[in-house]
PDB file of N, CA and C in Angstrom:
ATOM      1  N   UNK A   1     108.333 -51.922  73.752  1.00  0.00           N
ATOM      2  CA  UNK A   1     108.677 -51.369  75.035  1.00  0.00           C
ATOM      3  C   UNK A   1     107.392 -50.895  75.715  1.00  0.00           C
ATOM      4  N   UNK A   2     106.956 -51.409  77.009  1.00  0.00           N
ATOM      5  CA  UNK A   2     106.018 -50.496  77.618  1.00  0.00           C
ATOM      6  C   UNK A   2     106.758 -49.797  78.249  1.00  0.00           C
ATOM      7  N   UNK A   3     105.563 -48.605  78.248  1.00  0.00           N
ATOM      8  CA  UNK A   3     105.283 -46.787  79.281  1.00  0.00           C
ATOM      9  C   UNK A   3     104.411 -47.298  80.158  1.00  0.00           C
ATOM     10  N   UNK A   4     105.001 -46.602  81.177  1.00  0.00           N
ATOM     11  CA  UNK A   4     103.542 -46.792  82.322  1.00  0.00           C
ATOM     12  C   UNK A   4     103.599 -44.965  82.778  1.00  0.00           C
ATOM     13  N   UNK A   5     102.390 -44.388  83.022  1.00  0.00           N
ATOM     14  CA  UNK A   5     102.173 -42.950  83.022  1.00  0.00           C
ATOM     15  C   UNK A   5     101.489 -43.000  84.514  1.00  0.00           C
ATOM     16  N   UNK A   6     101.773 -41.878  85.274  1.00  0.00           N
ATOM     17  CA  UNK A   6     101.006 -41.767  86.476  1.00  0.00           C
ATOM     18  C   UNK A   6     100.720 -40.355  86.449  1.00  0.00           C
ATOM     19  N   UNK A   7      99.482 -39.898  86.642  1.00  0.00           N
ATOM     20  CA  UNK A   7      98.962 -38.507  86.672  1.00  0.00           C
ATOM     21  C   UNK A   7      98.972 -38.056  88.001  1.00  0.00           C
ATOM     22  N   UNK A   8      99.422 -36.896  88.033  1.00  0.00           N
ATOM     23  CA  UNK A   8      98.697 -36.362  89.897  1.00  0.00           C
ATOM     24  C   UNK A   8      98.560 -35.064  89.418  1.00  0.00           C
ATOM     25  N   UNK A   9      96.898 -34.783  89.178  1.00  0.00           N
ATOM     26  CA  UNK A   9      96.323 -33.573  88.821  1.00  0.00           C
ATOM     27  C   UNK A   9      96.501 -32.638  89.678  1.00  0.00           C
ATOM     28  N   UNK A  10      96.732 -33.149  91.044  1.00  0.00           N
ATOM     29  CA  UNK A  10      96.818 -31.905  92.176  1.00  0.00           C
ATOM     30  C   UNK A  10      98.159 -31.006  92.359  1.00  0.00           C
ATOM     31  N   UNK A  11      98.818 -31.903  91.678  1.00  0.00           N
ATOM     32  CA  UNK A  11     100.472 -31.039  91.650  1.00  0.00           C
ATOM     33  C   UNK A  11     101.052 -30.820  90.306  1.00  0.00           C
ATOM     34  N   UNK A  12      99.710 -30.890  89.460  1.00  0.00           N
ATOM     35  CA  UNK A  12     100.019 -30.615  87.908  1.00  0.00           C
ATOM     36  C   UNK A  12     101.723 -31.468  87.409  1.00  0.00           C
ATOM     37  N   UNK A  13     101.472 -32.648  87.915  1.00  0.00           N
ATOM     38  CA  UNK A  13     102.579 -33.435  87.281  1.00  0.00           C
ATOM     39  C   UNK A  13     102.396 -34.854  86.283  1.00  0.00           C
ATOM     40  N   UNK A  14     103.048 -35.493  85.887  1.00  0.00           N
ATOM     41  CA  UNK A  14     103.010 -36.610  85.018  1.00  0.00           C
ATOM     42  C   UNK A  14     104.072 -37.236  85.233  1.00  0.00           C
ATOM     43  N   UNK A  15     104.208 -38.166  85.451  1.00  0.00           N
ATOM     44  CA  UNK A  15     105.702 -39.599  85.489  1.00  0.00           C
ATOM     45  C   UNK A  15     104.872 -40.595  84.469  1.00  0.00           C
ATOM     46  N   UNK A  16     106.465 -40.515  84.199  1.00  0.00           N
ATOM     47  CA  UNK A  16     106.262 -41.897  83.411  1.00  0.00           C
ATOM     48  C   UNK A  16     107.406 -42.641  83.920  1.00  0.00           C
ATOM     49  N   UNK A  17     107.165 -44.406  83.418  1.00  0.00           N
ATOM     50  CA  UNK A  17     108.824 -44.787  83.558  1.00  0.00           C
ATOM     51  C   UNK A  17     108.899 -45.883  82.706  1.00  0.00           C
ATOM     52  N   UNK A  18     110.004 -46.178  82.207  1.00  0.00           N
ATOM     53  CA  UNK A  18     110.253 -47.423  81.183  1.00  0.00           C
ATOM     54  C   UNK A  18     111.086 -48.538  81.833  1.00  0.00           C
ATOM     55  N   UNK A  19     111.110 -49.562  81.414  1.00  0.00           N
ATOM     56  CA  UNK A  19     111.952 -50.739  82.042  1.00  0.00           C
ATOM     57  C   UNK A  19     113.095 -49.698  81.600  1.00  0.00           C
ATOM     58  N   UNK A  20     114.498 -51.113  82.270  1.00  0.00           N
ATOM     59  CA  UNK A  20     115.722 -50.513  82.155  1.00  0.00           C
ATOM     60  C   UNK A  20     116.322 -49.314  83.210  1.00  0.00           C
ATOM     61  N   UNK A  21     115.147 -48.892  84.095  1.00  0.00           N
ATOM     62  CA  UNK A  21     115.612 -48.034  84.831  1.00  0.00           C
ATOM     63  C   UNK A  21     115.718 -46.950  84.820  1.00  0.00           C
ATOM     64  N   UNK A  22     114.596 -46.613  83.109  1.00  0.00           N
ATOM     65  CA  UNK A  22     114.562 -44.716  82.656  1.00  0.00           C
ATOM     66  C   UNK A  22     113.305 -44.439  83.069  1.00  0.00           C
ATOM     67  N   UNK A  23     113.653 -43.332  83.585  1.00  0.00           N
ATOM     68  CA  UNK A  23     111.715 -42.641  84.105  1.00  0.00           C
ATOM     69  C   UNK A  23     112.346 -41.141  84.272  1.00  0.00           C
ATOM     70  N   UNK A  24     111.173 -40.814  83.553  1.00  0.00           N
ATOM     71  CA  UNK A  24     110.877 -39.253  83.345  1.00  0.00           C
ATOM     72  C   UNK A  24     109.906 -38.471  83.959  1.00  0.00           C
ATOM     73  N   UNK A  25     109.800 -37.276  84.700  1.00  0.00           N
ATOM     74  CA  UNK A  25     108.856 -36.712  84.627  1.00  0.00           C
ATOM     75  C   UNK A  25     108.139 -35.479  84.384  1.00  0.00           C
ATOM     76  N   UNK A  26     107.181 -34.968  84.195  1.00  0.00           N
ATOM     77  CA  UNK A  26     106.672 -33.510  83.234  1.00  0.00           C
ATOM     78  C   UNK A  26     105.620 -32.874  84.505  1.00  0.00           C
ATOM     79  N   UNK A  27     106.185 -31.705  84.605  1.00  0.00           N
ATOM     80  CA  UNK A  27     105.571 -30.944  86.094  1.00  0.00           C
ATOM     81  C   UNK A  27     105.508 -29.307  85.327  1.00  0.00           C
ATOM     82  N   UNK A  28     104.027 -29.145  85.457  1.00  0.00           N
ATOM     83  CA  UNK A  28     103.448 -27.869  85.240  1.00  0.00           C
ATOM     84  C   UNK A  28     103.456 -27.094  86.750  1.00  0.00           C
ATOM     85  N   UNK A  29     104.573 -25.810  86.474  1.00  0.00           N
ATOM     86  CA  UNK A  29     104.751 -25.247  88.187  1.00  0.00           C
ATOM     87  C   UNK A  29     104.303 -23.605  87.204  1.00  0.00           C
ATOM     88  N   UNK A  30     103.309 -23.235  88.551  1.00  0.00           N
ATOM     89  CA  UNK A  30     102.833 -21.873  87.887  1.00  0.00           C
ATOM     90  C   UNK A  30     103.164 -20.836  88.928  1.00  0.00           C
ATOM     91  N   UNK A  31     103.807 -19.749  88.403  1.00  0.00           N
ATOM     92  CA  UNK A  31     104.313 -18.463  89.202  1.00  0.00           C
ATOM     93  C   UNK A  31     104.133 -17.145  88.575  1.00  0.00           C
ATOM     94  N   UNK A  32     103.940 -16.347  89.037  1.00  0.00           N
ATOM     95  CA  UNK A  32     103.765 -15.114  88.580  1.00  0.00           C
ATOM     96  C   UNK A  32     102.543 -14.873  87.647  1.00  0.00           C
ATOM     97  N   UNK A  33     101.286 -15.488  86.941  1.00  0.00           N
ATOM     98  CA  UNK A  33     100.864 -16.005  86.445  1.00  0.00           C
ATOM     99  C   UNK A  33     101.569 -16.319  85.028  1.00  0.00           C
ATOM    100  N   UNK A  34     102.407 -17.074  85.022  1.00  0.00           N
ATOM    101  CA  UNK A  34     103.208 -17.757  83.799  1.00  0.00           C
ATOM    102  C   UNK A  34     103.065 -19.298  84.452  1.00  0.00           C
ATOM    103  N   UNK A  35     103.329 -20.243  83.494  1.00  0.00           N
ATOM    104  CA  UNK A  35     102.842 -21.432  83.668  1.00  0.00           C
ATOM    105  C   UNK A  35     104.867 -22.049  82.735  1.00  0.00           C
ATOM    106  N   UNK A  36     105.179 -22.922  84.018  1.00  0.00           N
ATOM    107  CA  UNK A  36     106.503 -23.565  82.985  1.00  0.00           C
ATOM    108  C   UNK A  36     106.329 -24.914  83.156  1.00  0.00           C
ATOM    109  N   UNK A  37     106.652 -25.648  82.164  1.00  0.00           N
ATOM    110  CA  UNK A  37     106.899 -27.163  81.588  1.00  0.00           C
ATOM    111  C   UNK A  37     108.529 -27.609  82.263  1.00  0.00           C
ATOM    112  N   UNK A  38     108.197 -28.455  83.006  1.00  0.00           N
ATOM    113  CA  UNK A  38     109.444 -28.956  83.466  1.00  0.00           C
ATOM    114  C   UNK A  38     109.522 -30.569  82.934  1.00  0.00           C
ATOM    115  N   UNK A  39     111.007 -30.498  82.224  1.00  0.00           N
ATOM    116  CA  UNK A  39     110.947 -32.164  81.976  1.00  0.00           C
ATOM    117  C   UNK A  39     112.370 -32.532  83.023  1.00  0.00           C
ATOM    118  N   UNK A  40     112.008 -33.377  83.648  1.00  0.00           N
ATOM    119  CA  UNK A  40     112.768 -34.199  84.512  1.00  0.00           C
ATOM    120  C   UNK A  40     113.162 -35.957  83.668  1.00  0.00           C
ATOM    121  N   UNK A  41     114.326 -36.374  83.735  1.00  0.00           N
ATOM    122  CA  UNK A  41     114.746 -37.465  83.449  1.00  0.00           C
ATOM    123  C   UNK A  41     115.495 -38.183  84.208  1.00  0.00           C
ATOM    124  N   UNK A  42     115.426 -39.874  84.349  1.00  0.00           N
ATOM    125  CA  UNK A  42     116.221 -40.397  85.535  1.00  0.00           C
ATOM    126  C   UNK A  42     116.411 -41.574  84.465  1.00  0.00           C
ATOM    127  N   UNK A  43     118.339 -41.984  84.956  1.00  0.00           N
ATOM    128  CA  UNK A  43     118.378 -43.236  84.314  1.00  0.00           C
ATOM    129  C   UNK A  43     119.292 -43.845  85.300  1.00  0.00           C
ATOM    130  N   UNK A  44     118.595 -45.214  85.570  1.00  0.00           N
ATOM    131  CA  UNK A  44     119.668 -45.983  86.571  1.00  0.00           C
ATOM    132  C   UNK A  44     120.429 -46.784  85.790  1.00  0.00           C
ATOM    133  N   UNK A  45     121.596 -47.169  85.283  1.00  0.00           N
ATOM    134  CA  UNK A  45     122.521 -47.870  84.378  1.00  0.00           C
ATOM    135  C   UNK A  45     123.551 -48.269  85.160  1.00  0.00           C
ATOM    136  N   UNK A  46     123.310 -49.435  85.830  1.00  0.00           N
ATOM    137  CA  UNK A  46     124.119 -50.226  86.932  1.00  0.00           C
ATOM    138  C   UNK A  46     125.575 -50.787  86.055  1.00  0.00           C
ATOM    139  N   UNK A  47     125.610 -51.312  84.970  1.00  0.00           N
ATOM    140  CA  UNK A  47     126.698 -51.478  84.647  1.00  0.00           C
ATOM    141  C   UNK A  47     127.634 -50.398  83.875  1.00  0.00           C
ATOM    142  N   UNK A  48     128.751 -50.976  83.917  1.00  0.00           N
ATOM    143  CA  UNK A  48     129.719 -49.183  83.424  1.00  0.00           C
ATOM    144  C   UNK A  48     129.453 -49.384  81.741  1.00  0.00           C
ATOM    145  N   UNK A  49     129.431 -50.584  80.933  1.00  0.00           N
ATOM    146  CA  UNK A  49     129.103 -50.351  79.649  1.00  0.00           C
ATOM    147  C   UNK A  49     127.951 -49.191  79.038  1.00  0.00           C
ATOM    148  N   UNK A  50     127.142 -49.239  80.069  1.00  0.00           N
ATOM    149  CA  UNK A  50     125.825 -48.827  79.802  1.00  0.00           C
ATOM    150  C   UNK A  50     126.149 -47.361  80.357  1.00  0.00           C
ATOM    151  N   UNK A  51     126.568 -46.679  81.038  1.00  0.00           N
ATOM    152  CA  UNK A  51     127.250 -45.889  81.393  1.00  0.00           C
ATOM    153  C   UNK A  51     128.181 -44.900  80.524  1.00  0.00           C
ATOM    154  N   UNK A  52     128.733 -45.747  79.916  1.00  0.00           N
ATOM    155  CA  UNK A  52     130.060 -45.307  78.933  1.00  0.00           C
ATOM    156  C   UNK A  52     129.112 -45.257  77.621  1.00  0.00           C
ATOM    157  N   UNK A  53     128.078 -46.151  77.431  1.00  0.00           N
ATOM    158  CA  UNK A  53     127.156 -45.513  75.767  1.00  0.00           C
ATOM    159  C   UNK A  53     126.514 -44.612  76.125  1.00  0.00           C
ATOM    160  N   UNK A  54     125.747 -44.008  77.232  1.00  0.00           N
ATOM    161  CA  UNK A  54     125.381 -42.968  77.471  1.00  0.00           C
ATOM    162  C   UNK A  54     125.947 -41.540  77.108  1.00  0.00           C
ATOM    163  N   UNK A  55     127.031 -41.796  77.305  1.00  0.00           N
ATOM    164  CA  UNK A  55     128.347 -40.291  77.233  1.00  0.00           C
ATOM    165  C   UNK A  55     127.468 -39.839  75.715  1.00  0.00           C
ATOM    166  N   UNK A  56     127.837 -40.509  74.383  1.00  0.00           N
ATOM    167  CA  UNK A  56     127.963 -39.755  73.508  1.00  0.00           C
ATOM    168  C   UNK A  56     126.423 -39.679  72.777  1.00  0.00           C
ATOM    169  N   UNK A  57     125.243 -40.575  73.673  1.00  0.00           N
ATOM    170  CA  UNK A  57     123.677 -40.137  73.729  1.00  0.00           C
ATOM    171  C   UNK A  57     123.187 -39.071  74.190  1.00  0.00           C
ATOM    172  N   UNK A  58     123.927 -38.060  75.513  1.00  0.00           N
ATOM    173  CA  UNK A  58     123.229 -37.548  76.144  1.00  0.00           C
ATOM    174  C   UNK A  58     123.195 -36.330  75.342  1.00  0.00           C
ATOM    175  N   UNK A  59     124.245 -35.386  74.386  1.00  0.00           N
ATOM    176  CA  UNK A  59     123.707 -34.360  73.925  1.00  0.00           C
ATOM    177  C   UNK A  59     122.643 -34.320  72.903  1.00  0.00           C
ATOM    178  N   UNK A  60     122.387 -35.655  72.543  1.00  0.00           N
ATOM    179  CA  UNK A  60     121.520 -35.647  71.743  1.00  0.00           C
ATOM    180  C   UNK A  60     120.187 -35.387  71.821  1.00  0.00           C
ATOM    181  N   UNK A  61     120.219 -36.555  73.052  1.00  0.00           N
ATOM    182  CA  UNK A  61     118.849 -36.157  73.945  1.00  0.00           C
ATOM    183  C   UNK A  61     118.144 -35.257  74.343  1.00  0.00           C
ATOM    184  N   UNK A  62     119.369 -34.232  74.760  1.00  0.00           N
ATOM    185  CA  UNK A  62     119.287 -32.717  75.629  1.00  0.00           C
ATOM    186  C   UNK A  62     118.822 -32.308  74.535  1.00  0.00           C
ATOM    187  N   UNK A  63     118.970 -31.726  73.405  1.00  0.00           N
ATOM    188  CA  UNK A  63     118.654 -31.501  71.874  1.00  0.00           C
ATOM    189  C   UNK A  63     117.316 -31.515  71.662  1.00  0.00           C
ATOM    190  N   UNK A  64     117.125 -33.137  71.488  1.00  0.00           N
ATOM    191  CA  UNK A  64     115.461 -33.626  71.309  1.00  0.00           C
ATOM    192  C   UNK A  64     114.731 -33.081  72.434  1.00  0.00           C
ATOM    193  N   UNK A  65     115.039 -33.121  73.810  1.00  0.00           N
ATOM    194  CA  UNK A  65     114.292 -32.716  74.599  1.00  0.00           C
ATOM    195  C   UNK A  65     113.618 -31.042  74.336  1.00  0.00           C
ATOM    196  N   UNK A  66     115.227 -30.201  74.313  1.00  0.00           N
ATOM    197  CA  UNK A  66     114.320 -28.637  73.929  1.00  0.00           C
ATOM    198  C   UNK A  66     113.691 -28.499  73.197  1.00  0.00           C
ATOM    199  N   UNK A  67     114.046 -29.256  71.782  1.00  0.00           N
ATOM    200  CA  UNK A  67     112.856 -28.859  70.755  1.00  0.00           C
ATOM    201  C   UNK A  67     111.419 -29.183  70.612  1.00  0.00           C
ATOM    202  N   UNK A  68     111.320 -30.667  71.791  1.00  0.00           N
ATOM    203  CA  UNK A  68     110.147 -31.018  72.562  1.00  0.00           C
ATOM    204  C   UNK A  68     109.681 -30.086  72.934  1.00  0.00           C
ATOM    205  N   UNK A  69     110.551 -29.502  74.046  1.00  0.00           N
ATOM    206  CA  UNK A  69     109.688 -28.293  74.887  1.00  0.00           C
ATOM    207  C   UNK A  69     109.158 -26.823  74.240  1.00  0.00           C
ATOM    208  N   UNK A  70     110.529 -26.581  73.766  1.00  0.00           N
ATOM    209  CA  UNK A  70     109.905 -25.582  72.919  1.00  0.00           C
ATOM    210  C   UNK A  70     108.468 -25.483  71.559  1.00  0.00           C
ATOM    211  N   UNK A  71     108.165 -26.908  71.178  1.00  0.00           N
ATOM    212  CA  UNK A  71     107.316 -27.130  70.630  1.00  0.00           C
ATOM    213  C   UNK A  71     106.361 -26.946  71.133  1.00  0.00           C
ATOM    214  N   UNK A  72     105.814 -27.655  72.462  1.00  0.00           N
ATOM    215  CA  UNK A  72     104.458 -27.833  73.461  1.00  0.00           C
ATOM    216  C   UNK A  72     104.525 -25.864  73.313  1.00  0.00           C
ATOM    217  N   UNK A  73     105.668 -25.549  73.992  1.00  0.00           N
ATOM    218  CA  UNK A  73     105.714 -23.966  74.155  1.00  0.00           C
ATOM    219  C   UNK A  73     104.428 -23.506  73.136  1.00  0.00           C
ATOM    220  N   UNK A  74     105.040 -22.971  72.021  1.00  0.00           N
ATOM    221  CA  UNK A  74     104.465 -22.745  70.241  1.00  0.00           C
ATOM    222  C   UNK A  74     103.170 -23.306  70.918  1.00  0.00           C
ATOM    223  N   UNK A  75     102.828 -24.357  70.850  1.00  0.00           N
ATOM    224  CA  UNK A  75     101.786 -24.983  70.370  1.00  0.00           C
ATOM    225  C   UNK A  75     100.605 -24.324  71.164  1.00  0.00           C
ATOM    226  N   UNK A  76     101.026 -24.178  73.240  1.00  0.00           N
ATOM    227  CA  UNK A  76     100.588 -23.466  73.769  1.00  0.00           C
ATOM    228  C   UNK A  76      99.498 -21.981  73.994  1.00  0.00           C
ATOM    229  N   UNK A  77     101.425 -21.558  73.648  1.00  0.00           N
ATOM    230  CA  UNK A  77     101.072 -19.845  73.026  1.00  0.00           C
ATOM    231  C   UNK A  77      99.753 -19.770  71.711  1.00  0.00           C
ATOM    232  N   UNK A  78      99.984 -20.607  71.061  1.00  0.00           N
ATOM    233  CA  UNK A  78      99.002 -20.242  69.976  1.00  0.00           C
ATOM    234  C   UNK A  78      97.549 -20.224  70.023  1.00  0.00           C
ATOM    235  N   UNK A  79      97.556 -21.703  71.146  1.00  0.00           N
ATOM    236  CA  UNK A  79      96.053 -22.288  71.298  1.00  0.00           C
ATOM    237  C   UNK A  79      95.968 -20.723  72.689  1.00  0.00           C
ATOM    238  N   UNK A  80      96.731 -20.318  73.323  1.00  0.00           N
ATOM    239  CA  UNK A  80      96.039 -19.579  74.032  1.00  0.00           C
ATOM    240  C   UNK A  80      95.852 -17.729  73.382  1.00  0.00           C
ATOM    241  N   UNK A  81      96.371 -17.718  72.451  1.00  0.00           N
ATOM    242  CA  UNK A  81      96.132 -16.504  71.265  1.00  0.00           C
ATOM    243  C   UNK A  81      94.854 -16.578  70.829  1.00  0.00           C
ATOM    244  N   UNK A  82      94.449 -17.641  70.105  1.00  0.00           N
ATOM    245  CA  UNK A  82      93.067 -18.247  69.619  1.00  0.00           C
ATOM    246  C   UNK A  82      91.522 -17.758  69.948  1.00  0.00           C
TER     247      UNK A  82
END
């Protein structure tokens, strides 16, 4: 499978997107001086099969995704303890 990644340093974001019509993207938005990780996901699935296997993928995903985030989190916090 290719990734294709697009950076835009000026709005602290990252896209990516995969064939099939999935593209994601990761946006560093800073307020208060706290810094948050946003993951954004898009899936276009034109037919209803593809649609209907989705249903019992998506909590899974949601799942993998926090423990993603919460990982970078950890990993963060630590390197900025250091």
């Amino acid at each position: 499978m290719v990734l294709s990644l697009c950076f835009s340093s000026d709005e602290g974001s990252i896209s990516r997107s995969r064939p099939l019509g999935l593209a994601g993207t990761f946006v560093l938005n800073e307020q208060d001086g706290k810094t948050r990780l946003i993951s954004r996901n898009r899936f276009r699935l034109p037919r209803l099969q593809d649609r209907i296997g989705m249903i019992p993928m998506e909590p899974g995903s949601l799942v993998m995704e926090r423990k993603m985030l919460r990982g970078i989190r950890e990993r963060a916090e630590r390197l900025a303890a250091a």
